[in-house]
Protein backbone atom coordinates (compact mmCIF):
# COMPACT_ATOMS: atom_id res chain seq x y z
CA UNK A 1 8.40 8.88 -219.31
CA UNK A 2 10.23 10.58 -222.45
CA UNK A 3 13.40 11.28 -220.56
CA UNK A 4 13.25 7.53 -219.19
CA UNK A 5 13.10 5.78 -222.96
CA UNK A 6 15.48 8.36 -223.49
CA UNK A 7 18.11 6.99 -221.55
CA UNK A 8 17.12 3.57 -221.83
CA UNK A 9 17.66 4.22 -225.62
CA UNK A 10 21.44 5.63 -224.48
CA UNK A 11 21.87 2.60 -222.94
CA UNK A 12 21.31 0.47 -225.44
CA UNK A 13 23.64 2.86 -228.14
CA UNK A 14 26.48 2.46 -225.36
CA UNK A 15 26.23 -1.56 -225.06
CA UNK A 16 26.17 -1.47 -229.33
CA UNK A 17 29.82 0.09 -228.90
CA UNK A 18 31.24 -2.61 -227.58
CA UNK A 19 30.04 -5.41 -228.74
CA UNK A 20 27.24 -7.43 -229.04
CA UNK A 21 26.57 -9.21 -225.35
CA UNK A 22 27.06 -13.00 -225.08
CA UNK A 23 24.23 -15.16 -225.96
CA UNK A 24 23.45 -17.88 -223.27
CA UNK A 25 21.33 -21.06 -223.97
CA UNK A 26 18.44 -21.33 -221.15
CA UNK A 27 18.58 -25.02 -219.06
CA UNK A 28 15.56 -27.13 -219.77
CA UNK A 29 13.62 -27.53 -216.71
CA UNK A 30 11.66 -30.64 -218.20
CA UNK A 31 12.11 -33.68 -216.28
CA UNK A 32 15.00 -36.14 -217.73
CA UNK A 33 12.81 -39.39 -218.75
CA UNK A 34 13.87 -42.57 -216.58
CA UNK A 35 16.33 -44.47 -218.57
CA UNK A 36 16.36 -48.90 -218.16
CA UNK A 37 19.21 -50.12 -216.64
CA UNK A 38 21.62 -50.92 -219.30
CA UNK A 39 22.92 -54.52 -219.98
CA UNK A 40 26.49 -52.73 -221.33
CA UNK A 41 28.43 -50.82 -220.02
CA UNK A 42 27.01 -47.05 -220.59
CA UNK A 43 28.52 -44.13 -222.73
CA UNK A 44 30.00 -41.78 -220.74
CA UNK A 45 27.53 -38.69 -222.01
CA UNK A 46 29.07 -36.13 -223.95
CA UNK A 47 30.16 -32.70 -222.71
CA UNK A 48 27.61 -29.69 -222.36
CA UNK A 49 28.55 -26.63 -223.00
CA UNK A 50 29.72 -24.62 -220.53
CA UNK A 51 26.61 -21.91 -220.15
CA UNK A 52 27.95 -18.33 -221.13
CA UNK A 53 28.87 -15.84 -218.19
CA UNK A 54 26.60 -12.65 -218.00
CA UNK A 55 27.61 -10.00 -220.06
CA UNK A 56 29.84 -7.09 -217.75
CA UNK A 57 28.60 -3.76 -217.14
CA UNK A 58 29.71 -1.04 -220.31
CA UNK A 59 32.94 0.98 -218.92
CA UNK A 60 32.51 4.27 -218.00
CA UNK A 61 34.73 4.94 -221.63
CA UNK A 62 31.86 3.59 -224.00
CA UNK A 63 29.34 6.64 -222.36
CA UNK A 64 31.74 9.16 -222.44
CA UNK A 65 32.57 8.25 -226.67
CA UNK A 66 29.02 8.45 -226.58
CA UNK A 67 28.53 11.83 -224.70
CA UNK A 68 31.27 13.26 -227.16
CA UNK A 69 29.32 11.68 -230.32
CA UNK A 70 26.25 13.22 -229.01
CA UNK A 71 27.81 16.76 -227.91
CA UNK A 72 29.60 16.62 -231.52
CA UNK A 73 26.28 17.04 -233.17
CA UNK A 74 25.03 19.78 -230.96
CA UNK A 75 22.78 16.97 -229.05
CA UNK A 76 23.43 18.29 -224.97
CA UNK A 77 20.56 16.45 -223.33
CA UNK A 78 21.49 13.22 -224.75
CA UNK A 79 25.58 14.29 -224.44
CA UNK A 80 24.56 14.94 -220.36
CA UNK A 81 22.55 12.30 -220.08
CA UNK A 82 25.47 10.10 -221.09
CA UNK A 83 28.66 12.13 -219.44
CA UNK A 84 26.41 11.76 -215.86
CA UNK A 85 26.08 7.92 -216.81
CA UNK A 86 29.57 8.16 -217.06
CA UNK A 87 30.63 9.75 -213.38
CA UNK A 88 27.59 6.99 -211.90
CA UNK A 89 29.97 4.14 -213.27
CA UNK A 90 33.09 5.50 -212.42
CA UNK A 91 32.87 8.01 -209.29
CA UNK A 92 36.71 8.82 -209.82
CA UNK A 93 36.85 9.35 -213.59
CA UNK A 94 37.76 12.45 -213.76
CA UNK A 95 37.22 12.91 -217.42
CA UNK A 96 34.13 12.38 -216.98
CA UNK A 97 33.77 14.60 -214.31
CA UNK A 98 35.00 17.35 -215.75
CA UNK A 99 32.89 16.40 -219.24
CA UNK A 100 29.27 16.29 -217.03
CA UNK A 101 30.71 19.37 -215.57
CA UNK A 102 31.05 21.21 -218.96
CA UNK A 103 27.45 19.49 -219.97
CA UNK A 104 25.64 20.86 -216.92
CA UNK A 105 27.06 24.56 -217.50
CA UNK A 106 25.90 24.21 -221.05
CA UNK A 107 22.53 23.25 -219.85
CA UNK A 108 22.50 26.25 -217.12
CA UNK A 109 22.54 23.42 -214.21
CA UNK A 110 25.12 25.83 -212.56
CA UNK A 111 24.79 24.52 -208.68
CA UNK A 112 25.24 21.02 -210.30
CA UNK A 113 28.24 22.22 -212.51
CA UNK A 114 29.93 23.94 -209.63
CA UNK A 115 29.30 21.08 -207.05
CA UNK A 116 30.99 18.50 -210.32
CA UNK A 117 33.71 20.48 -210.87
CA UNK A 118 34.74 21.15 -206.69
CA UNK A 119 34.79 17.27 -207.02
CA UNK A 120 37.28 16.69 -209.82
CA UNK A 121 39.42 19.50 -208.32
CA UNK A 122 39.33 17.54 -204.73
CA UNK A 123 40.17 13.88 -206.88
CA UNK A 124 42.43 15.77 -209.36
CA UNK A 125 43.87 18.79 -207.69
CA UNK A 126 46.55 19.33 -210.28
CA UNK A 127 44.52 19.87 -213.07
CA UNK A 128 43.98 23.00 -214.75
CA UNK A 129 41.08 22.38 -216.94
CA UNK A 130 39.21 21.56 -213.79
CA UNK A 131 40.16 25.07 -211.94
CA UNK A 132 39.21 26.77 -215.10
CA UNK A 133 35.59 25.47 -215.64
CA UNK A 134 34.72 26.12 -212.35
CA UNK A 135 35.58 29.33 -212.89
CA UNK A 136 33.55 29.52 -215.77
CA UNK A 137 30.91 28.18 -213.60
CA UNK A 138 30.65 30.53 -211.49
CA UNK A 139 30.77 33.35 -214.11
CA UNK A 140 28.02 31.59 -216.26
CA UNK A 141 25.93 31.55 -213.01
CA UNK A 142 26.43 35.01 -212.22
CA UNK A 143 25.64 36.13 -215.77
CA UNK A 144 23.12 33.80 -215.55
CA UNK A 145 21.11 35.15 -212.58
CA UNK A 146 18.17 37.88 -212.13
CA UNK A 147 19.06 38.53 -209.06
CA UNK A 148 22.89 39.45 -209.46
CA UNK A 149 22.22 39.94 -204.69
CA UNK A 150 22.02 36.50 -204.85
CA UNK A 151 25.16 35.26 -206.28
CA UNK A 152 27.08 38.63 -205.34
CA UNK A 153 30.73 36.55 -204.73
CA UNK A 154 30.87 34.48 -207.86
CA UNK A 155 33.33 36.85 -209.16
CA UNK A 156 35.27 37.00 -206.10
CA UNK A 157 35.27 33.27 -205.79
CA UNK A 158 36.00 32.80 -209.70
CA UNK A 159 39.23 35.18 -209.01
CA UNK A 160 40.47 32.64 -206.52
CA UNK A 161 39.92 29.60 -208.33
CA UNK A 162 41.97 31.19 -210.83
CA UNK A 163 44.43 32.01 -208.32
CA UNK A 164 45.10 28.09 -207.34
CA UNK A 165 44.72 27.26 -211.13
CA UNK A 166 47.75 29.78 -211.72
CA UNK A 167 49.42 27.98 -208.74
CA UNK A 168 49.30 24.54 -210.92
CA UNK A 169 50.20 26.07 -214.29
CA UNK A 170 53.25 28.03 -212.83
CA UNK A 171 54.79 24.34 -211.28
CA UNK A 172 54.02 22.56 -214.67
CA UNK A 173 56.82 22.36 -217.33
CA UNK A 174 57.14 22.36 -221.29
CA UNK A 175 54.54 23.59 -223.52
CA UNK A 176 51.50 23.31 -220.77
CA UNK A 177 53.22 25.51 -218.88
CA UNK A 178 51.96 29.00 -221.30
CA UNK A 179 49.27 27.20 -222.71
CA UNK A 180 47.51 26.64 -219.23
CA UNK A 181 48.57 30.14 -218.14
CA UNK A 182 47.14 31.71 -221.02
CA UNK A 183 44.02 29.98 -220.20
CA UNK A 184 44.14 31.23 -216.81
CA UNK A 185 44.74 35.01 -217.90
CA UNK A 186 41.83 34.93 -220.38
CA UNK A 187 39.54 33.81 -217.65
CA UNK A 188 40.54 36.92 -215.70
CA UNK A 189 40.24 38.74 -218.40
CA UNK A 190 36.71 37.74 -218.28
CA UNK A 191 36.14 38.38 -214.55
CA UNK A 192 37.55 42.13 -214.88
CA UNK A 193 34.96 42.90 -217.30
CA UNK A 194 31.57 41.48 -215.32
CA UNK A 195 33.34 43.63 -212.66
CA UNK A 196 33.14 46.91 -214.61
CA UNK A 197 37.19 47.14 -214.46
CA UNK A 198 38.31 47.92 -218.35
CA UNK A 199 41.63 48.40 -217.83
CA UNK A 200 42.35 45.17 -216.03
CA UNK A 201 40.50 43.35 -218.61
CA UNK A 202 42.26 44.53 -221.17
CA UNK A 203 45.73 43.74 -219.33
CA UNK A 204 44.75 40.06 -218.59
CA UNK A 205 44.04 39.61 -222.04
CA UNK A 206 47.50 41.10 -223.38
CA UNK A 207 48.80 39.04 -220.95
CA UNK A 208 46.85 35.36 -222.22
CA UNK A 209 48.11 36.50 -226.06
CA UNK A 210 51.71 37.08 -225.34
CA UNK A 211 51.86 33.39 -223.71
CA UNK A 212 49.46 32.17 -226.28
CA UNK A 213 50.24 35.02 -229.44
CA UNK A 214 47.91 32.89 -232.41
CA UNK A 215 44.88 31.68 -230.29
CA UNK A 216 41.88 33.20 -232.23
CA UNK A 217 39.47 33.46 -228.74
CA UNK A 218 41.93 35.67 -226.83
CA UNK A 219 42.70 37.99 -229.80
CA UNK A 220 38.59 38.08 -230.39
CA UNK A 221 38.29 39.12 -226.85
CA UNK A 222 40.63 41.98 -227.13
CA UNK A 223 38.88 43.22 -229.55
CA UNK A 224 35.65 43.44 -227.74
CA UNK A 225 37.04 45.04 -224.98
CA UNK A 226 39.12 47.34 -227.17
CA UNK A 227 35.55 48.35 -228.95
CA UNK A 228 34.02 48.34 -225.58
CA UNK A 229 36.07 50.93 -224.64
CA UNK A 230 35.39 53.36 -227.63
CA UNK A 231 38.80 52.41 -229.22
CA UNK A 232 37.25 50.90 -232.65
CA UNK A 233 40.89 51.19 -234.38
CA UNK A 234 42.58 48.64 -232.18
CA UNK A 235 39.31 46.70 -232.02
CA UNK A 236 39.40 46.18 -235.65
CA UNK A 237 43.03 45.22 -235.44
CA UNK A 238 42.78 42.61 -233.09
CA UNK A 239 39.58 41.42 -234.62
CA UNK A 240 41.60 40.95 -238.25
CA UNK A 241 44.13 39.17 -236.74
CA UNK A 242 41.62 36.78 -235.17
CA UNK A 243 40.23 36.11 -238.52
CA UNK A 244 43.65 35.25 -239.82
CA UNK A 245 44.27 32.89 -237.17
CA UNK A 246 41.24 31.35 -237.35
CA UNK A 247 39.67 32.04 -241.21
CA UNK A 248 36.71 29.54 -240.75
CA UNK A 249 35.89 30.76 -237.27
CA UNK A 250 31.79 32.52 -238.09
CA UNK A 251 31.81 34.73 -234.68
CA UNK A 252 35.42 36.10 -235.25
CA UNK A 253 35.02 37.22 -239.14
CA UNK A 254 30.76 38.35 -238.15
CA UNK A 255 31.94 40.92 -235.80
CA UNK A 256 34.88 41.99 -237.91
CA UNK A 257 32.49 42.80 -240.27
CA UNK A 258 29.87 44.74 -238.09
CA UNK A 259 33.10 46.83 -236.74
CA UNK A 260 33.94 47.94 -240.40
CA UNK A 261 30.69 48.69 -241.25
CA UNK A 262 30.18 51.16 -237.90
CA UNK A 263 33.79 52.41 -239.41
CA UNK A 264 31.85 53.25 -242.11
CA UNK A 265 33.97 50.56 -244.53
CA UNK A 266 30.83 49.24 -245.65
CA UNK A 267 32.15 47.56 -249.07
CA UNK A 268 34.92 45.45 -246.85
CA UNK A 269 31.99 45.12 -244.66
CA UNK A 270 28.84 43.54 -246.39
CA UNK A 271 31.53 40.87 -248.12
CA UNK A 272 32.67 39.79 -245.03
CA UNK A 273 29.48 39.53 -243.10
CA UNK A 274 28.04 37.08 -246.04
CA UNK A 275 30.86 34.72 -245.58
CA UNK A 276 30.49 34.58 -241.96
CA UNK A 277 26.88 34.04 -242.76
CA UNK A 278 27.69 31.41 -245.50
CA UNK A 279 30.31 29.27 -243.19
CA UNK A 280 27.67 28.61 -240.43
CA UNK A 281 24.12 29.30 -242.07
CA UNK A 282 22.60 27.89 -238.42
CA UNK A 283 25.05 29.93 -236.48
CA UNK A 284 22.36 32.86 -235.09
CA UNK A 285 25.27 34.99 -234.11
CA UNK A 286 26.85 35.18 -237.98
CA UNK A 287 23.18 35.41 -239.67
CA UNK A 288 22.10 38.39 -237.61
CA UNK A 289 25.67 40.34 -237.93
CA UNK A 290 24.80 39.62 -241.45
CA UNK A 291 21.18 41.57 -240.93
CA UNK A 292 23.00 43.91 -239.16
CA UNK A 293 26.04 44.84 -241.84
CA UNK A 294 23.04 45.10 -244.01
CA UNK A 295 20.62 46.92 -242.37
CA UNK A 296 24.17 49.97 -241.88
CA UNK A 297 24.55 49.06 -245.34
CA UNK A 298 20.86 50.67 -246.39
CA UNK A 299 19.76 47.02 -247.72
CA UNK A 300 16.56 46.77 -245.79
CA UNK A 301 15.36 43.49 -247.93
CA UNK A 302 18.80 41.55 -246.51
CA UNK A 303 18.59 43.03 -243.26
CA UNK A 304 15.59 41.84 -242.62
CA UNK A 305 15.29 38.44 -243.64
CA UNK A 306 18.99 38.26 -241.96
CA UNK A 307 17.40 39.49 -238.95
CA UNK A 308 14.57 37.28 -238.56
CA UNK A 309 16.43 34.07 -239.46
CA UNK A 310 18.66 34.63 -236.86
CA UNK A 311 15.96 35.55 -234.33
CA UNK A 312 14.30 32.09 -235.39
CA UNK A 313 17.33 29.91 -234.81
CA UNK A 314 17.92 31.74 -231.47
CA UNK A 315 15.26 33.73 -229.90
CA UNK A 316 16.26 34.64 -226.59
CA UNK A 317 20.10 35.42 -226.66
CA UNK A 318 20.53 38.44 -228.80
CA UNK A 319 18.83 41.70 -228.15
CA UNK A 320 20.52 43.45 -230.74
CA UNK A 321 18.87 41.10 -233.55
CA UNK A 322 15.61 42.19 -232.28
CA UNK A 323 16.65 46.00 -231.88
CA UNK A 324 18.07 46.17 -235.91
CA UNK A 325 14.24 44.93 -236.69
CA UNK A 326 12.88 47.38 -234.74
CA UNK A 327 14.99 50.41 -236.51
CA UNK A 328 13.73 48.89 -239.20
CA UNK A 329 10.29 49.07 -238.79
CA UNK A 330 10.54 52.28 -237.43
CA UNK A 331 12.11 53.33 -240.54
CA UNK A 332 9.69 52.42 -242.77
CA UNK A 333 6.66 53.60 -240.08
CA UNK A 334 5.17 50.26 -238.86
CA UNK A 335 5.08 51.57 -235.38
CA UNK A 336 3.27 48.56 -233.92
CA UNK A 337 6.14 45.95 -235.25
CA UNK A 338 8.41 48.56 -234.04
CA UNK A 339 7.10 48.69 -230.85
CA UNK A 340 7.06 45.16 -229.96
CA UNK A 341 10.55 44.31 -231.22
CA UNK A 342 12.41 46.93 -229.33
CA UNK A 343 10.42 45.82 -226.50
CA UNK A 344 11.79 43.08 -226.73
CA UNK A 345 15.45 44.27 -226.91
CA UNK A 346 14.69 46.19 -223.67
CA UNK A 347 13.73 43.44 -222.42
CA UNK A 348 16.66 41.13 -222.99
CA UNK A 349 19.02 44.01 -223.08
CA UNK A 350 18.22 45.99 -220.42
CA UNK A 351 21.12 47.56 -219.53
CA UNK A 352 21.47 49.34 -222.99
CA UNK A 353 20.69 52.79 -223.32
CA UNK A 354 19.95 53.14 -226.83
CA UNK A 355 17.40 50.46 -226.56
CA UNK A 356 15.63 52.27 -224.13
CA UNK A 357 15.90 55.22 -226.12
CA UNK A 358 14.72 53.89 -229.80
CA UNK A 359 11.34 52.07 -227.65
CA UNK A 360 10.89 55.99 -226.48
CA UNK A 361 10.93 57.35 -229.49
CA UNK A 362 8.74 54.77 -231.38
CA UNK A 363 6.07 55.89 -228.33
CA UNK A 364 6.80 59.26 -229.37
CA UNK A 365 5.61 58.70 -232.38
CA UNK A 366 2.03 58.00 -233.85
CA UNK A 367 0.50 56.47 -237.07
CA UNK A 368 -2.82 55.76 -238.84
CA UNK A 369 -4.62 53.67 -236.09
CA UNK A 370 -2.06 54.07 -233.28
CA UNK A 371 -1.79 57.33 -230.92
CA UNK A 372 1.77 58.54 -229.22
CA UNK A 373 2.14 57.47 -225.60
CA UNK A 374 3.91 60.26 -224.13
CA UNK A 375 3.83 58.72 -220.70
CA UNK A 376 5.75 55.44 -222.17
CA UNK A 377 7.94 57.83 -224.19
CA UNK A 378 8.86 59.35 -221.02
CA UNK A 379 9.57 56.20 -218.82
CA UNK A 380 11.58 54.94 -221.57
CA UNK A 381 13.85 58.09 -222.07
CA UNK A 382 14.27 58.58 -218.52
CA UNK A 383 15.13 55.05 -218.19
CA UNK A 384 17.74 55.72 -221.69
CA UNK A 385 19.12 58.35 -218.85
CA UNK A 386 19.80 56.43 -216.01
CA UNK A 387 21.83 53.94 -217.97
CA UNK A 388 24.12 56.76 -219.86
CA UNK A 389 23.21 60.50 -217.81
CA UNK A 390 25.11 62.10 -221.39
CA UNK A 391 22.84 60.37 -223.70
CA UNK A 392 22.28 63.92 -225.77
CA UNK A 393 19.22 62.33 -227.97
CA UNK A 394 17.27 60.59 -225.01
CA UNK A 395 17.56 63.97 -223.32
CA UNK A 396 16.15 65.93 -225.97
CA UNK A 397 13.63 63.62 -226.07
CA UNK A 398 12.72 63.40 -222.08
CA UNK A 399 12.54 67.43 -223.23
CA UNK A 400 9.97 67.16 -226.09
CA UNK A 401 7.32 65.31 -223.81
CA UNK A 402 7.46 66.39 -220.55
């Protein structure tokens, strides 16, 4: 019932756009009273009104200004809601096609996305954005999944979308020609690092920045995979150059700041971090780098209301957030709060070792009113282990308490 007033309530925001509809004056249905014959010649009577024709159908343009108001201010559902609206007026509007694609990836409808997008790409088969987004559809998807067996060739697929969108770029002419190849390379770029391949990841990226040297996303994304790869000097190089291209960007200047403070340049660090913080104060991403430059920075009290804020304007999408809380508590001794926040970054994060290994050792561990597990301790080092076999501390601690 909600989601039906909802879009009735679209609806009527999309007619205001355009105009107020025409009014139309109802015909009486009383009987005309009989008239006597007149003994002069009769008035002609005057003229009525032509009555108003009904008011057209809204274009398919008023719902997607709408769905752009309404994405704008961070509103998906309604912005959906309105881009599908949309694509139902207008089957071959392929702006809004590729607009209710974008919505339904953002909303994790990825069959829907994907089957939107393969339909632009058949209506529009020239255009880039199109070939891209489905790409990114099929990545988001297989990101998105549990059971990585059942979407095994999204990456393969994604690699050959990009393939025909390379195709389209490479015929194009004039500016579009880089800019839509470096949007092509940074989606491989993406690809080769779900697949585990480093090296090509790293070379796709080069490859999107020297077509596209200032853009702030690729340069970011260089730096990840830089710092992914244990090089943290070029990471921070690429990472201060995506700053300067983009100062008021919160993600770029957060993790700039959590790389110098792991450099151990904590007083370029902790300045940095609060103006990420300070730029987006509802950005999750910038208020828990800010709990996290704190919490390397020995300022428990920051770091941890840092922490939680960020946990409370996004709960589910960053383990690390929850892992910094737990180091703190098991810091200070509360084992319990320990406990159940690195839980919880094993459990979003489970393919991170050091997770694993910090939920062992608060096991380990015992306090007034709460015993060691050993057995937990165990399952969690072992597990610490399996993700990194050199992990030196989780196998001294498998060897305390076996």
């Amino acid at each position: 019932m909600n989601s039906r007033l909802r879009t009735l309530g679209l609806l009527v925001l999309a007619a205001s756009l355009s105009g107020a509809a025409a009014q139309t004056t109802p015909p009486s249905t009383s009987p005309a009273p009989v008239q006597p014959a007149p003994t002069t010649p009769a008035q002609p009577a005057p003229a009525q009104p032509a009555a108003q024709p009904a008011a057209a159908p809204r274009p398919a343009a008023n719902y997607i200004a709408l769905g752009l108001f309404y994405n704008d201010q961070g509103n998906y559902d309604q912005a959906y809601v309105a881009f599908r609206a949309a694509s139902e007026i207008d089957p071959s509007n392929t702006e809004a096609l590729l607009l209710l694609g974008r919505a339904q990836l953002r909303l994790r409808l990825y069959a829907p996305s994907v089957a939107s997008l393969k339909r632009l790409i058949t209506l529009d088969p020239r255009n880039v954005a199109a070939y891209t987004a489905l790409s990114q559809a099929y990545l988001q998807q297989y990101i998105g999944t549990s059971d990585r067996q059942t979407v095994a060739g999204n990456l393969t697929e994604a690699l050959r979308v990009l393939t025909s969108a390379e195709t389209v770029a490479q015929a194009q002419t004039g500016t579009d020609r880089n800019l839509n190849l470096s949007k092509v390379w940074n989606e491989r770029g993406y690809v080769y690092k779900l697949q585990g391949d480093a090296a090509r990841s790293i070379e796709a990226f080069k490859q999107a920045s020297s077509l596209n040297p200032d853009n702030a996303i690729i340069l970011y994304n260089l730096g990840d995979m830089y710092y992914a790869t244990g090089n943290l000097p070029m990471a921070l190089d690429y990472l201060q150059q995506a700053v300067i291209a983009d100062p008021r960007d919160p993600y770029n200047r957060a993790y700039y700041a959590k790389l110098l403070a792991l450099s151990g340049n904590l007083t370029t660090a902790r300045p940095e971090a609060a103006q990420a913080a300070k730029l987006a104060p509802t950005n999750a991403y910038a208020v828990g780098q800010y709990g996290v430059v704190s919490y390397l920075s020995k300022d428990a009290v920051t770091a941890r209301a840092q922490l939680t804020q960020a946990i409370k304007l996004d709960p589910l999408r960053y383990p690390e957030f929850y892992y910094y809380l737990g180091r703190l508590s098991l810091d200070g001794g509360d084992l319990r709060a320990a406990r159940d926040n690195l839980t919880r970054a094993v459990v979003l994060g489970s393919n991170n070792a050091e997770y694993a290994y910090y939920l062992g050792l608060s096991y380990e561990r015992g306090a007034a009113g709460l015993s060691p597990d050993r057995l937990k301790a165990r399952a969690n080092y072992e597990q610490a282990l399996r993700l990194s076999p050199s992990y030196r501390l989780a196998q001294e601690g498998l060897n305390r308490v076996r």
